[in-house]
Each structure stands twice: as structure tokens, then as C-alpha cells.
PDB file of N, CA and C in Angstrom:
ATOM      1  N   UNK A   1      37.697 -19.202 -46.749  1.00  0.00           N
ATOM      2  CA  UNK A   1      36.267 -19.354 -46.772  1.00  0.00           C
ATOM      3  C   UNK A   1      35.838 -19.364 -48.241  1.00  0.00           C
ATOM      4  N   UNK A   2      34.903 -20.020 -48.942  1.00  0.00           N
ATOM      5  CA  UNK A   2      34.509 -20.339 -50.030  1.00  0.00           C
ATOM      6  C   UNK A   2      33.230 -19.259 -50.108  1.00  0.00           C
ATOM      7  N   UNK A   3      32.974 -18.978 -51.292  1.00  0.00           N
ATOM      8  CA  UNK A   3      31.823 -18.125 -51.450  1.00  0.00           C
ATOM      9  C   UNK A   3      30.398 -18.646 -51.248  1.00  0.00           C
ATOM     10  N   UNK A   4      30.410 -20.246 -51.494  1.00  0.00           N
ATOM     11  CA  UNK A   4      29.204 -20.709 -51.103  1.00  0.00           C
ATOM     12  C   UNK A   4      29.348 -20.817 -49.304  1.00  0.00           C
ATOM     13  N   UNK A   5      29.902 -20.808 -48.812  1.00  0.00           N
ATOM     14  CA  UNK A   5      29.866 -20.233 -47.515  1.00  0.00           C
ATOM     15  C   UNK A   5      29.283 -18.883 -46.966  1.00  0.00           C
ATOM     16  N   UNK A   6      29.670 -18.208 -47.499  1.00  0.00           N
ATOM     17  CA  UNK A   6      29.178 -16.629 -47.476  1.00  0.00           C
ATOM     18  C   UNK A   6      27.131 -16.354 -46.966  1.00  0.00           C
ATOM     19  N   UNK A   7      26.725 -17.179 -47.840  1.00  0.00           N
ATOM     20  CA  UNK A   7      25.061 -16.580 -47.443  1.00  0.00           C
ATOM     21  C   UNK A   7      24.562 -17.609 -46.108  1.00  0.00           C
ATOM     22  N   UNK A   8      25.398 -18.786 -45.871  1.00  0.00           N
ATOM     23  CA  UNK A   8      25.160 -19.799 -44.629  1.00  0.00           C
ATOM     24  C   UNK A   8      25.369 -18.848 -43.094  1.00  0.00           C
ATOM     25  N   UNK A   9      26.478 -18.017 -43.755  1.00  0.00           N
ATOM     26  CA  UNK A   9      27.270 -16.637 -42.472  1.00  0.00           C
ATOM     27  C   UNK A   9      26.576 -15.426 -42.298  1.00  0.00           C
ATOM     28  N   UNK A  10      25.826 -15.216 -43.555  1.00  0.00           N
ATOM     29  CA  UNK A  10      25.012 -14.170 -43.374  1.00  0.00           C
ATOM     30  C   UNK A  10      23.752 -14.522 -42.814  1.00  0.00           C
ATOM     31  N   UNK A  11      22.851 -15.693 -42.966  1.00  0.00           N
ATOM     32  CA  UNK A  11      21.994 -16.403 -42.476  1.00  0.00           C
ATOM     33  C   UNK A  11      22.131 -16.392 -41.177  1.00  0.00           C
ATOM     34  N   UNK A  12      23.160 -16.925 -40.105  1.00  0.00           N
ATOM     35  CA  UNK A  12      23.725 -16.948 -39.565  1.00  0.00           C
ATOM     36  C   UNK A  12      23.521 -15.363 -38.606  1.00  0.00           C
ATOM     37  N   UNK A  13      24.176 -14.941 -39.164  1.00  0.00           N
ATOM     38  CA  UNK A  13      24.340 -13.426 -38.958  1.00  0.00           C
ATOM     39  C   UNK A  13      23.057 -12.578 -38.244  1.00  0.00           C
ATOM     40  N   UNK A  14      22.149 -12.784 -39.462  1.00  0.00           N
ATOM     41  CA  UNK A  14      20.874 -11.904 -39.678  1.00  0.00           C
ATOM     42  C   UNK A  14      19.824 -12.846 -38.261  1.00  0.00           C
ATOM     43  N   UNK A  15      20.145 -14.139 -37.850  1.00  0.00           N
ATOM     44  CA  UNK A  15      19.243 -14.681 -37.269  1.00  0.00           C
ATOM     45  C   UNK A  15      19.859 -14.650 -35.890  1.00  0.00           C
ATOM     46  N   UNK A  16      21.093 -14.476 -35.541  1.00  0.00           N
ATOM     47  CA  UNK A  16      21.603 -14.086 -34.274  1.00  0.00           C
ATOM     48  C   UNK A  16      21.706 -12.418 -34.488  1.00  0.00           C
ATOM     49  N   UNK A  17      21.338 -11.741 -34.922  1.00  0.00           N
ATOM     50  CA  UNK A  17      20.679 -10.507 -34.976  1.00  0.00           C
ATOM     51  C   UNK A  17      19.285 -10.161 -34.467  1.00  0.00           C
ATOM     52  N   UNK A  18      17.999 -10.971 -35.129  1.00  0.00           N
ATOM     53  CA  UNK A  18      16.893 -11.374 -35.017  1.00  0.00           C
ATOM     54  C   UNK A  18      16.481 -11.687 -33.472  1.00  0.00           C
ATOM     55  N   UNK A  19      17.315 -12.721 -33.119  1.00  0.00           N
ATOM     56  CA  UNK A  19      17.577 -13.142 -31.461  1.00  0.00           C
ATOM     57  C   UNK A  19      17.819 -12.311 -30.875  1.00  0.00           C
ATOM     58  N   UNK A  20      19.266 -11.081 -30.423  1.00  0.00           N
ATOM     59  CA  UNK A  20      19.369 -10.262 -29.848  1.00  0.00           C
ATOM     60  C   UNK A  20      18.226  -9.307 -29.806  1.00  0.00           C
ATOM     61  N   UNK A  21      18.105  -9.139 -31.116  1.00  0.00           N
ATOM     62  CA  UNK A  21      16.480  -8.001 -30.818  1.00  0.00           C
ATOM     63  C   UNK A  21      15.445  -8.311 -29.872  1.00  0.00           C
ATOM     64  N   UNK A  22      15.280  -9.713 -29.639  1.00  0.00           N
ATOM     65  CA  UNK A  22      13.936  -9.976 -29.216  1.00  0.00           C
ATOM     66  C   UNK A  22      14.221 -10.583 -28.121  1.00  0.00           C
ATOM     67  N   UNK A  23      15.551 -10.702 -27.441  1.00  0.00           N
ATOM     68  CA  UNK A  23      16.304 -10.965 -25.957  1.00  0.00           C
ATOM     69  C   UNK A  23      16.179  -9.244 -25.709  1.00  0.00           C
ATOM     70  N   UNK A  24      17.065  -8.291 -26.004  1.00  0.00           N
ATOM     71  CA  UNK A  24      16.845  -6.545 -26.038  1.00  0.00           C
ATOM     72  C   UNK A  24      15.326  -6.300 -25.427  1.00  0.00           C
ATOM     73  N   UNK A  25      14.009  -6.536 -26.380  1.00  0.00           N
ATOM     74  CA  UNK A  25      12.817  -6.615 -26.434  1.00  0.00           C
ATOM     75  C   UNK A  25      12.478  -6.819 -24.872  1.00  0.00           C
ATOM     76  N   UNK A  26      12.759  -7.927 -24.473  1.00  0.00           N
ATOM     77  CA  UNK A  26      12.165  -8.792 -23.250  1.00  0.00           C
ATOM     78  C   UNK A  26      13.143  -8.077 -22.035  1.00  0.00           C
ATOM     79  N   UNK A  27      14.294  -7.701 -22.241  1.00  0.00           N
ATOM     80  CA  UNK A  27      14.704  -7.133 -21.250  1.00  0.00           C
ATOM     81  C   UNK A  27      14.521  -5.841 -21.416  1.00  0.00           C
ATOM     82  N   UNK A  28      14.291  -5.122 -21.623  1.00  0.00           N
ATOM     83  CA  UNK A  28      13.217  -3.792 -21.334  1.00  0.00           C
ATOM     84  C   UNK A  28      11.861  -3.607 -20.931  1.00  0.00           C
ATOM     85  N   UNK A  29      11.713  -4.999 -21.471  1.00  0.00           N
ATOM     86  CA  UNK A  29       9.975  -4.875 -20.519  1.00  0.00           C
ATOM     87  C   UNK A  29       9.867  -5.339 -19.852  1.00  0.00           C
ATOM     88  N   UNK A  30      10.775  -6.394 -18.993  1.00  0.00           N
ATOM     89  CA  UNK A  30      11.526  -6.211 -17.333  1.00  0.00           C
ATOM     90  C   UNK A  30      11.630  -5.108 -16.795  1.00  0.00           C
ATOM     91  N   UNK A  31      12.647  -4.694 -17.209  1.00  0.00           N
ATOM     92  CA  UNK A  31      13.070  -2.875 -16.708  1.00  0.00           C
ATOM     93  C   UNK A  31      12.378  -2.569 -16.502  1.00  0.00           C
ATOM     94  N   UNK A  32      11.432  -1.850 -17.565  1.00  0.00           N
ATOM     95  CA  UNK A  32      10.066  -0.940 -17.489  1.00  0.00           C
ATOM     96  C   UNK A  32       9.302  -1.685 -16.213  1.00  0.00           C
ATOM     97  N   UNK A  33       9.085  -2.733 -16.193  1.00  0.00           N
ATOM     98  CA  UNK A  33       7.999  -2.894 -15.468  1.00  0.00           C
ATOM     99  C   UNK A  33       8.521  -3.027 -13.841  1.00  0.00           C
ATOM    100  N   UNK A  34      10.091  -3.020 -13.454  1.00  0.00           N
ATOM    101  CA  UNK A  34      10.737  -3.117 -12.028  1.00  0.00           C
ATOM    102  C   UNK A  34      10.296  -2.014 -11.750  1.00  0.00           C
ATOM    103  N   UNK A  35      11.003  -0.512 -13.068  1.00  0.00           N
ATOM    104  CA  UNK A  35      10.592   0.742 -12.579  1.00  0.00           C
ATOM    105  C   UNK A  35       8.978   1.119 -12.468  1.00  0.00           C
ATOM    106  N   UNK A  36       8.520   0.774 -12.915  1.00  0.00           N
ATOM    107  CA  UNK A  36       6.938   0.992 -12.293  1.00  0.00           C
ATOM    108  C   UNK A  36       6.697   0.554 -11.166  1.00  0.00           C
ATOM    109  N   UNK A  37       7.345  -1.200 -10.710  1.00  0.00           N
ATOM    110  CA  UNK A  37       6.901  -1.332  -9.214  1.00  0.00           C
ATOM    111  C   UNK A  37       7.810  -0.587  -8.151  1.00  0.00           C
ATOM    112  N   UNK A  38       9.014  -0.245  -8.750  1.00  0.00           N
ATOM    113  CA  UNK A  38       9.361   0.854  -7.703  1.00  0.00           C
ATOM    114  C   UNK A  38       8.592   2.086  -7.774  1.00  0.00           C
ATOM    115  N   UNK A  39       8.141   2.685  -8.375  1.00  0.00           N
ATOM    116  CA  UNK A  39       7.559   3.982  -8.455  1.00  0.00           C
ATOM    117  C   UNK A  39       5.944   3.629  -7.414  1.00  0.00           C
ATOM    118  N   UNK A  40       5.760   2.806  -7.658  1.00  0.00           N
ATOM    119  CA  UNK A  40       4.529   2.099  -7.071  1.00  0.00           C
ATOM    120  C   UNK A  40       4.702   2.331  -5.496  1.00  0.00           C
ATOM    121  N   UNK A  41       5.776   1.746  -5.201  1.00  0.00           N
ATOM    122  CA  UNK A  41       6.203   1.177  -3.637  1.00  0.00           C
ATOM    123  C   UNK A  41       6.469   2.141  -3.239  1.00  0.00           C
ATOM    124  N   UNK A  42       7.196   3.392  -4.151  1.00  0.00           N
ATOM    125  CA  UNK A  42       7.417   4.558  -3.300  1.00  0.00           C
ATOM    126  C   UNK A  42       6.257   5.321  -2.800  1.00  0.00           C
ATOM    127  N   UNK A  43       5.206   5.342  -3.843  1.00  0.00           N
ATOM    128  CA  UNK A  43       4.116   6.346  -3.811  1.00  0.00           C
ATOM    129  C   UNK A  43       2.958   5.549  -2.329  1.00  0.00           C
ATOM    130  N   UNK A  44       3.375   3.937  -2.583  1.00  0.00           N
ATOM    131  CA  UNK A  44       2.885   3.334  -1.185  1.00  0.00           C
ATOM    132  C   UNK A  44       3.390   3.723   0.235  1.00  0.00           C
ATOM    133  N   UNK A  45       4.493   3.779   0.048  1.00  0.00           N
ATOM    134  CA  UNK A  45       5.113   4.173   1.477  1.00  0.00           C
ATOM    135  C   UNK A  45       5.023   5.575   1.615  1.00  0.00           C
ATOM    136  N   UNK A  46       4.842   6.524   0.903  1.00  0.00           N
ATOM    137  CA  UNK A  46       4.348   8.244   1.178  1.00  0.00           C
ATOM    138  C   UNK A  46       3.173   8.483   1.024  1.00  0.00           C
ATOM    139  N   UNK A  47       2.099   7.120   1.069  1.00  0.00           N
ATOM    140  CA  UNK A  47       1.083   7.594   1.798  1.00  0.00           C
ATOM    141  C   UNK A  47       0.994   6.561   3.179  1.00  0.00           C
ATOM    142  N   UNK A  48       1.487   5.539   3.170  1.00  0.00           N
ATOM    143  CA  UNK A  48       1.710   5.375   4.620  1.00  0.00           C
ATOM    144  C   UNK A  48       1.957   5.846   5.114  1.00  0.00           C
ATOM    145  N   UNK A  49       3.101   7.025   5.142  1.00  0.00           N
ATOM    146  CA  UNK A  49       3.654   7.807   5.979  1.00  0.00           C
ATOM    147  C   UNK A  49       2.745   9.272   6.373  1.00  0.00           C
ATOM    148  N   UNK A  50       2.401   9.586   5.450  1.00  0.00           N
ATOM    149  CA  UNK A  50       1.186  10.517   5.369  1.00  0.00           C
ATOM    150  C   UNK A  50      -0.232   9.899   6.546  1.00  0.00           C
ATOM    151  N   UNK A  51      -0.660   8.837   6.237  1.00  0.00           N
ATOM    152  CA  UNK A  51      -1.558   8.342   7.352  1.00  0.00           C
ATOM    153  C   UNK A  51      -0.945   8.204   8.524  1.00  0.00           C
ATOM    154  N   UNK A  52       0.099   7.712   8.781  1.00  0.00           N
ATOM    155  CA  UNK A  52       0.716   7.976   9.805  1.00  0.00           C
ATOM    156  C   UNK A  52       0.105   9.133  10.663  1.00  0.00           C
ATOM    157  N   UNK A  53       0.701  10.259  10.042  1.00  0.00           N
ATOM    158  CA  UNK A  53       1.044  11.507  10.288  1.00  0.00           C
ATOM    159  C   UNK A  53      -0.248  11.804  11.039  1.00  0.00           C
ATOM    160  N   UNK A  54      -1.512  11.545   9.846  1.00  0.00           N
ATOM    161  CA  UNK A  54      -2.794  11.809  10.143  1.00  0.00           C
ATOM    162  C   UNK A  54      -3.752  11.281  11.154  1.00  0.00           C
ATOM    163  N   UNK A  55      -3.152   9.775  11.681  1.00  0.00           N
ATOM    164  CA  UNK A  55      -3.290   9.280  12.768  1.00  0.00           C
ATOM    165  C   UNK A  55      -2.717   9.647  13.867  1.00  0.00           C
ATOM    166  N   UNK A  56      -1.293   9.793  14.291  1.00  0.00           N
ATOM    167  CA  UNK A  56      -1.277  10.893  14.847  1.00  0.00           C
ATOM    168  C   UNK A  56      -1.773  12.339  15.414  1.00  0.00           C
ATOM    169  N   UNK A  57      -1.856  12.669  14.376  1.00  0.00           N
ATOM    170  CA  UNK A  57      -2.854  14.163  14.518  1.00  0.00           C
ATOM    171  C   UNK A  57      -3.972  13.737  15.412  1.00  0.00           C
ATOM    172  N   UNK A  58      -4.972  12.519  14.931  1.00  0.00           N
ATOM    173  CA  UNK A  58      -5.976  12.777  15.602  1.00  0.00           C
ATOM    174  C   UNK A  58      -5.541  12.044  16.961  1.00  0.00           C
ATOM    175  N   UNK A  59      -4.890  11.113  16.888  1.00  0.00           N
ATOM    176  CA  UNK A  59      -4.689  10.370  18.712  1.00  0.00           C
ATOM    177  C   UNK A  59      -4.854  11.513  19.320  1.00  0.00           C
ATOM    178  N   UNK A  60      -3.678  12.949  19.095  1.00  0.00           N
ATOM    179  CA  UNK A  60      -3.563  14.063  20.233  1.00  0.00           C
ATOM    180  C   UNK A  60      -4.765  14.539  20.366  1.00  0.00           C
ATOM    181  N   UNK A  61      -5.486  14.478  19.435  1.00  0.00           N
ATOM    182  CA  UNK A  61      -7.114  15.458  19.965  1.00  0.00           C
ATOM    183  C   UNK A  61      -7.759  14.539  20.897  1.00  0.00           C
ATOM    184  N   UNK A  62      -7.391  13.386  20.664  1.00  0.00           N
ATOM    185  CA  UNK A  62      -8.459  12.596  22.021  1.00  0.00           C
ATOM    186  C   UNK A  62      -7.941  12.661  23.293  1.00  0.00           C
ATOM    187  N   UNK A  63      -8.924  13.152  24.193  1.00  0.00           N
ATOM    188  CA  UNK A  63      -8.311  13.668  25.737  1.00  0.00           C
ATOM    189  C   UNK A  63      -7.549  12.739  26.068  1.00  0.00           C
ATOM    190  N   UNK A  64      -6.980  12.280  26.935  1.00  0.00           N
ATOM    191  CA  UNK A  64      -5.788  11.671  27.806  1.00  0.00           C
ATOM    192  C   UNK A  64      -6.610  11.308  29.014  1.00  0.00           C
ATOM    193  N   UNK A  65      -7.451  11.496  29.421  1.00  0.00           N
ATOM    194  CA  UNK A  65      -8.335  11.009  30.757  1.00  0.00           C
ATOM    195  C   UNK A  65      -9.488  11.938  30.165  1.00  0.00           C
ATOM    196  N   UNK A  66     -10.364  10.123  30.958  1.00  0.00           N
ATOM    197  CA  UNK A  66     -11.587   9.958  30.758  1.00  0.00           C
ATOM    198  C   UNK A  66     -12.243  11.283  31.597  1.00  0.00           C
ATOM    199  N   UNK A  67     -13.085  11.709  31.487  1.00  0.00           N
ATOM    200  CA  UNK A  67     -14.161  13.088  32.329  1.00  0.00           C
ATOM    201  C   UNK A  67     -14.495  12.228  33.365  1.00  0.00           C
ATOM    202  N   UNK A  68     -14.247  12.689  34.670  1.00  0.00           N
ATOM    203  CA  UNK A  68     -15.070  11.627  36.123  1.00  0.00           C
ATOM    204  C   UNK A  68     -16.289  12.781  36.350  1.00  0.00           C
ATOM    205  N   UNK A  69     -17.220  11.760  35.822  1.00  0.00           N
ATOM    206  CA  UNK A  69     -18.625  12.841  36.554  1.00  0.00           C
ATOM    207  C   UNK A  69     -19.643  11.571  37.505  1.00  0.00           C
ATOM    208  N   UNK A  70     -19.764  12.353  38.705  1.00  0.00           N
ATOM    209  CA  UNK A  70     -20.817  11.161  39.438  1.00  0.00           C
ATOM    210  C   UNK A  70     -22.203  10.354  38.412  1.00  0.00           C
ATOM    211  N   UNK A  71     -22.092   9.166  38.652  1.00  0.00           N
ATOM    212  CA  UNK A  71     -23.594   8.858  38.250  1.00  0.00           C
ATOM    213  C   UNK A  71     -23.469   8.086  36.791  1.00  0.00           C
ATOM    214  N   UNK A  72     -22.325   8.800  36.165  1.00  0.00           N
ATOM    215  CA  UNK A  72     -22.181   8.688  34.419  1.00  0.00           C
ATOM    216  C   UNK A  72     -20.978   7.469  34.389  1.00  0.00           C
ATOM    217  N   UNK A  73     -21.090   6.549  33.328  1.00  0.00           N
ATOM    218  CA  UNK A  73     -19.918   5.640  33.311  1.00  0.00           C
ATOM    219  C   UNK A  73     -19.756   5.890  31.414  1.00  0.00           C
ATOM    220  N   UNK A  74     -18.295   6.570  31.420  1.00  0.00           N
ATOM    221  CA  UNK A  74     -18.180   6.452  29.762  1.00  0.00           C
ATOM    222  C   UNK A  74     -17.012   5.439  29.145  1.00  0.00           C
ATOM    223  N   UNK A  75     -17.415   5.223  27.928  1.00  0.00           N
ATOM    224  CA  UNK A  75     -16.803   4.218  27.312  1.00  0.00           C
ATOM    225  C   UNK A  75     -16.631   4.882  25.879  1.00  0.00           C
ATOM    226  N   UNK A  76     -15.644   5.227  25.303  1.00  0.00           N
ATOM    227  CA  UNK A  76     -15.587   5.482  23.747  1.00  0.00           C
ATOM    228  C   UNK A  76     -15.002   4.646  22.607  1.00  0.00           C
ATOM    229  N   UNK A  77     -14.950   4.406  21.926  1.00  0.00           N
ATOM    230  CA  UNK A  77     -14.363   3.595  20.870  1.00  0.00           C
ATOM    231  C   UNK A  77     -13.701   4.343  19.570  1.00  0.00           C
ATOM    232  N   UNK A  78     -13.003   4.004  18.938  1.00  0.00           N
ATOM    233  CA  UNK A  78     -13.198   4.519  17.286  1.00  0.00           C
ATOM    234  C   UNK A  78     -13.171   3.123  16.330  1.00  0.00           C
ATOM    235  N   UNK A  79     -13.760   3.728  15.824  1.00  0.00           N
ATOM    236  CA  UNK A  79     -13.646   2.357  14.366  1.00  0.00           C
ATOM    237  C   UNK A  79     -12.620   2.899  13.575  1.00  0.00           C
ATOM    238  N   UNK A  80     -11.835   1.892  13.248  1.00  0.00           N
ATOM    239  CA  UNK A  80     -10.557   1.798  12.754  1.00  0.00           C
ATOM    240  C   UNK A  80     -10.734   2.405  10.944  1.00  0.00           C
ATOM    241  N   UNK A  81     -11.888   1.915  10.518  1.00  0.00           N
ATOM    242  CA  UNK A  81     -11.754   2.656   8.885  1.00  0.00           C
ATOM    243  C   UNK A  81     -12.552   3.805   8.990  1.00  0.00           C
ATOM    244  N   UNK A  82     -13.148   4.661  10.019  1.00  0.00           N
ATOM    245  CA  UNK A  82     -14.143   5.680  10.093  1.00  0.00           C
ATOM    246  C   UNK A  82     -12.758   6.978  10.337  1.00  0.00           C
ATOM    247  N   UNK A  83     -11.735   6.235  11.090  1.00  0.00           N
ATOM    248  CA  UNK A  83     -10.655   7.114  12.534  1.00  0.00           C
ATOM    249  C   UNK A  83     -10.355   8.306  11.375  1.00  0.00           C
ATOM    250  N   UNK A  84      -9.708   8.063   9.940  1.00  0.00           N
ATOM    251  CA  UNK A  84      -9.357   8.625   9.393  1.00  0.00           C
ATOM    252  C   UNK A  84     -10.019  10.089   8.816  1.00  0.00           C
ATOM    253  N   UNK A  85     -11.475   9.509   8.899  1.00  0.00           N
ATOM    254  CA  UNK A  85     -12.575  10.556   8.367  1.00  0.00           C
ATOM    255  C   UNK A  85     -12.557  11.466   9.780  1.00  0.00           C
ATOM    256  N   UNK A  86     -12.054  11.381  11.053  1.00  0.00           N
ATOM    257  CA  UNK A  86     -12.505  12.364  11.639  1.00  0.00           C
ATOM    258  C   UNK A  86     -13.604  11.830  12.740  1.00  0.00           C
ATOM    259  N   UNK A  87     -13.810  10.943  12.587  1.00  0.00           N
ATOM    260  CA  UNK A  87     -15.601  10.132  13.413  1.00  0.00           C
ATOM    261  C   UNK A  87     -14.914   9.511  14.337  1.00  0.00           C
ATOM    262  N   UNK A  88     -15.181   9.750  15.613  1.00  0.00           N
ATOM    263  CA  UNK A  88     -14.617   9.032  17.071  1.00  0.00           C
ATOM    264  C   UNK A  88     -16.417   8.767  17.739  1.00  0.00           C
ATOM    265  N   UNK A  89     -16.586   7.972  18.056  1.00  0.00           N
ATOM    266  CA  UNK A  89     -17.254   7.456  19.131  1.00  0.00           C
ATOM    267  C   UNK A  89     -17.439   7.342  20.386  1.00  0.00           C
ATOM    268  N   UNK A  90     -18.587   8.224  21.047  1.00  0.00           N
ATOM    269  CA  UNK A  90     -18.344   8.148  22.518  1.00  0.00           C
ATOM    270  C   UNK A  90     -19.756   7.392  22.560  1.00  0.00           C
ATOM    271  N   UNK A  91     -19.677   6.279  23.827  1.00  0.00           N
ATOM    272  CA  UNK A  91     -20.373   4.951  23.540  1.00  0.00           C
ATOM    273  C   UNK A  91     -21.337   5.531  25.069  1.00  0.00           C
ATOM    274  N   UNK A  92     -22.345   4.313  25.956  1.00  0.00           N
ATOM    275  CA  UNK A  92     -23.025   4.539  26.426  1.00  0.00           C
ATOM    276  C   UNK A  92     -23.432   3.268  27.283  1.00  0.00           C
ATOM    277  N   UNK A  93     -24.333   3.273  28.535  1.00  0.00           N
ATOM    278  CA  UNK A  93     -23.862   1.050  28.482  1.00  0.00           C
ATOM    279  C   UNK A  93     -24.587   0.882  27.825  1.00  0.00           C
ATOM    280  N   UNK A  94     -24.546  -0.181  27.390  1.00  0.00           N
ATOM    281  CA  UNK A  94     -25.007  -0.759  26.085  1.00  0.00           C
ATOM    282  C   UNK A  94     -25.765  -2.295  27.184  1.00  0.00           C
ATOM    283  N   UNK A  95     -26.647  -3.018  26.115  1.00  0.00           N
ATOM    284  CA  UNK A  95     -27.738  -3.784  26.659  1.00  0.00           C
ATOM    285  C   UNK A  95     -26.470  -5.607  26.150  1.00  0.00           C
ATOM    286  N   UNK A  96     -25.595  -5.571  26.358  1.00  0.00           N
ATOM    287  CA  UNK A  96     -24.635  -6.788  25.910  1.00  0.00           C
ATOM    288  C   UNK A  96     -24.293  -7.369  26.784  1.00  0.00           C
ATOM    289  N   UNK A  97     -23.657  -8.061  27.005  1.00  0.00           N
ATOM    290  CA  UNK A  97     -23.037  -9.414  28.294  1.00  0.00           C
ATOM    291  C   UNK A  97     -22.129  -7.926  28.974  1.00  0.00           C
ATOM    292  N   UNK A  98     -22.111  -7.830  30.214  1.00  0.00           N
ATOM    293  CA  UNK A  98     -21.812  -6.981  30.814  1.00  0.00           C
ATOM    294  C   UNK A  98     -22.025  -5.723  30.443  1.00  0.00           C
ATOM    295  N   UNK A  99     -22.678  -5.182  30.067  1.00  0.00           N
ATOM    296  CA  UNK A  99     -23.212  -3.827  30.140  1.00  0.00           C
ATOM    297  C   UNK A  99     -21.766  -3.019  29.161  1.00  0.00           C
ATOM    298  N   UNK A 100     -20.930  -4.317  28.323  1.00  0.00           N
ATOM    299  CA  UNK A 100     -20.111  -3.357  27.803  1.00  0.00           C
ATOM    300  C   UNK A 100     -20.316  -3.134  25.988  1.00  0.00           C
ATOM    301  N   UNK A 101     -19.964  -2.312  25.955  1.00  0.00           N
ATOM    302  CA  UNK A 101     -20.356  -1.663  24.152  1.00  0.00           C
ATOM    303  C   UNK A 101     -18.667  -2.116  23.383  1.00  0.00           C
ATOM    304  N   UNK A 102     -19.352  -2.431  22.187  1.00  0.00           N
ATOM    305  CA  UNK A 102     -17.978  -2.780  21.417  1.00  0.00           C
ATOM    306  C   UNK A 102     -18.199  -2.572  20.094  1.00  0.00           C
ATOM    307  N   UNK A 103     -17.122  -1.940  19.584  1.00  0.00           N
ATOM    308  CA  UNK A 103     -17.048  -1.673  18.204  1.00  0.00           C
ATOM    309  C   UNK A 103     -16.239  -2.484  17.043  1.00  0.00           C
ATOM    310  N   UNK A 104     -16.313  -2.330  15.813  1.00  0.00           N
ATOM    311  CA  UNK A 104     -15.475  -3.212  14.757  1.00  0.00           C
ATOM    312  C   UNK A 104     -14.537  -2.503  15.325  1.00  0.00           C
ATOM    313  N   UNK A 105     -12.901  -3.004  15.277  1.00  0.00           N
ATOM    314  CA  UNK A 105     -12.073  -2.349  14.899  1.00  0.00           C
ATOM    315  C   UNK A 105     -11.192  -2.881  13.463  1.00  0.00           C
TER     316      UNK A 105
END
């Protein structure tokens, strides 16, 4: 190798140096950002599972059969984004195409 060769190799050198850094660079802020959407997805699915739980809870508080009382016709509902707060609906006939009551769900 000739000495005027020498700074073409270091050139060389220093700029496939330059490159790796900034390939390094970009693959860490991949990484970083997979591990955030896993950390994400986990903390999603343990509160799904948590609502779960909490939906549950309340299904069992709602009786299992309707009350038969002469005279009375009941109808209850829950609204699907209220269920969580605790708010169930017991309905009444209502003035609609068949005398039936309906809620968002």
C-alpha cells in the first residue's frame, strides 16, 4: 500500500463509521419504540381483563328472573357505556311501536 493511499482508507474508514452510527441510531429507535408498543398492549389487555372482571361483577347482581306481579309488565335495559358506572335501567311501557322501550346499547 502506498502512503498516498493511506488518507483515501481512512476516509473510507471514518465514513463507514459515520454510517454504522446512524444505521445503530435508527435501530434503537425501532427498539425503543416496539418496547413501548408492547408495554402499551400489555397495560391494554390488564385493563380488559379488569373490565371483564367488573362486568361480571355486575351481571351477578342483576336478578336471574324477572319479579311476576299481577297487573305490572317489566322490561329493563342497561346501556352499554353507563353498565360500568353502576346505572342499570328498569324501563316501563313506553308510548313506541308496540308498547316496547329500547335503549342505546
Amino acid at each position: 500500500m502506498t502512503e498516498s493511499a493511506v488518507p483515501y482508507f481512512a476516509l473510507l474508514l471514518a465514513a463507514t463509521g459515520i454510517l454504522a452510527a446512524i444505521v445503530a441510531s435508527q435501530i434503537r429507535s425501532y427498539v425503543e419504540a416496539a418496547l413501548r408498543e408492547a408495554d402499551t398492549q400489555h397495560q391494554l389487555k390488564q385493563v380488559e381483563h379488569e373490565l371483564q372482571i367488573a362486568r361480571s361483577i355486575q351481571q351477578s347482581l342483576l336478578p336471574k328472573l324477572r319479579p311476576q306481579i299481577r297487573g305490572l309488565r317489566w322490561q329493563a335495559g342497561a346501556n352499554r357505556r353507563m353498565i360500568l358506572a353502576g346505572i342499570f335501567t328498569i324501563g316501563r311501557d313506553c308510548p313506541t311501536a308496540g308498547g316496547q322501550c329500547s335503549w342505546p346499547m
